[in-house]
Protein backbone atom coordinates (compact mmCIF):
# COMPACT_ATOMS: atom_id res chain seq x y z
CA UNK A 1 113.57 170.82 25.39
CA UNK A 2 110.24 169.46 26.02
CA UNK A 3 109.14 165.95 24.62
CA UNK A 4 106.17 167.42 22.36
CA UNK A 5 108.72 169.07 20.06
CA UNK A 6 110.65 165.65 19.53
CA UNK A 7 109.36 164.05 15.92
CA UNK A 8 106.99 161.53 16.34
CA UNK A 9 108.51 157.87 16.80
CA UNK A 10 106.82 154.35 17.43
CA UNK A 11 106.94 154.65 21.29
CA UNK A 12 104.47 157.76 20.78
CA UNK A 13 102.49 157.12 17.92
CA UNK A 14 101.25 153.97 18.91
CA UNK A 15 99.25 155.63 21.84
CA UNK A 16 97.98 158.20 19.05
CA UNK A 17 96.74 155.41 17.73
CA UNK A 18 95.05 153.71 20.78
CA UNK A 19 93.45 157.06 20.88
CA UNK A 20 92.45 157.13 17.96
CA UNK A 21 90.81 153.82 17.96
CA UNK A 22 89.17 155.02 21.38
CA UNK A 23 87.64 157.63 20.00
CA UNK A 24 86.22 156.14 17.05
CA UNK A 25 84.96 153.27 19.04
CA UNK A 26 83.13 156.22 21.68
CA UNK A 27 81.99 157.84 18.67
CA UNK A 28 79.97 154.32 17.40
CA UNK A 29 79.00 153.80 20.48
CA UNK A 30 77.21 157.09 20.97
CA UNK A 31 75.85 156.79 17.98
CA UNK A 32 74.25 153.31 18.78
CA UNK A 33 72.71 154.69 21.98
CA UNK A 34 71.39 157.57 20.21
CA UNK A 35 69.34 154.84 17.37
CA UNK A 36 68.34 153.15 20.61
CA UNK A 37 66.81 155.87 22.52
CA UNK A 38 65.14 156.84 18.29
CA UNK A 39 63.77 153.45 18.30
CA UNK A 40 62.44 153.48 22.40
CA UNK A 41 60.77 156.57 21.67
CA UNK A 42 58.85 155.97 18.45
CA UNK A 43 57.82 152.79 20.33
CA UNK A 44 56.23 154.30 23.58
CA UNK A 45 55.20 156.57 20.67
CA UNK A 46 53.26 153.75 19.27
CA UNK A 47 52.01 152.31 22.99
CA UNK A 48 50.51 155.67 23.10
CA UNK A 49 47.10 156.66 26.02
CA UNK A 50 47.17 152.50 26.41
CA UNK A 51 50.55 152.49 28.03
CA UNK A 52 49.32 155.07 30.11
CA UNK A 53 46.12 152.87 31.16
CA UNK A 54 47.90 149.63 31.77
CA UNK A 55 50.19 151.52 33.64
CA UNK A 56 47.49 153.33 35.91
CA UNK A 57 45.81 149.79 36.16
CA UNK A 58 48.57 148.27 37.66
CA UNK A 59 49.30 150.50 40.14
CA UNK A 60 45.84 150.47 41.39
CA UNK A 61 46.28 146.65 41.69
CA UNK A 62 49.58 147.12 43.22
CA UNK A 63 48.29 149.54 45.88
CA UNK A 64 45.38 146.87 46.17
CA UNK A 65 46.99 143.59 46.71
CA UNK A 66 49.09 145.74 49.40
CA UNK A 67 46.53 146.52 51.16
CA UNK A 68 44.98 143.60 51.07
CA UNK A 69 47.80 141.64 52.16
CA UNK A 70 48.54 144.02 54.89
CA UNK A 71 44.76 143.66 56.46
CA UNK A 72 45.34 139.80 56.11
CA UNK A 73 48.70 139.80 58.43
CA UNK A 74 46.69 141.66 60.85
CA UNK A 75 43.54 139.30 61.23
CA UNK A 76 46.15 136.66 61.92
CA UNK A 77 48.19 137.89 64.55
CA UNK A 78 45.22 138.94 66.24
CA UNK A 79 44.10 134.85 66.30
């Protein structure tokens, strides 16, 4: 006789439960995530073409100050 034809008793239902709980507490969670990723995306919504121009911007003055710094490690080891 297998053990999922035996009635339910405390030993087993109290997993169920756990289970249970699990789920319900995956189920909140996903929903959370899913407001946050709503409320991220209306927001860069909202940043709109200037998010993209800071963003350009600064990568311009990244790749600047690289260079930069690069070409002033060189001038001193050649002193």
């Amino acid at each position: 006789m297998s053990s999922s034809a035996l009635p339910p008793g405390p030993e087993v239902s109290f997993p169920l439960l756990q289970e249970e709980q699990h789920q319900r507490e995956l189920s909140l969670l996903r929903k959370r995530l899913e407001e946050l990723e709503t409320t991220q995306r209306k927001q860069l919504q909202d940043l709109g073409p200037s998010r993209e121009r800071v963003t350009e911007g600064a990568y311009r003055d990244l790749a600047r100050n690289k260079m930069a710094g690069e070409g002033d490690a060189r001038s001193e080891d050649s002193k």
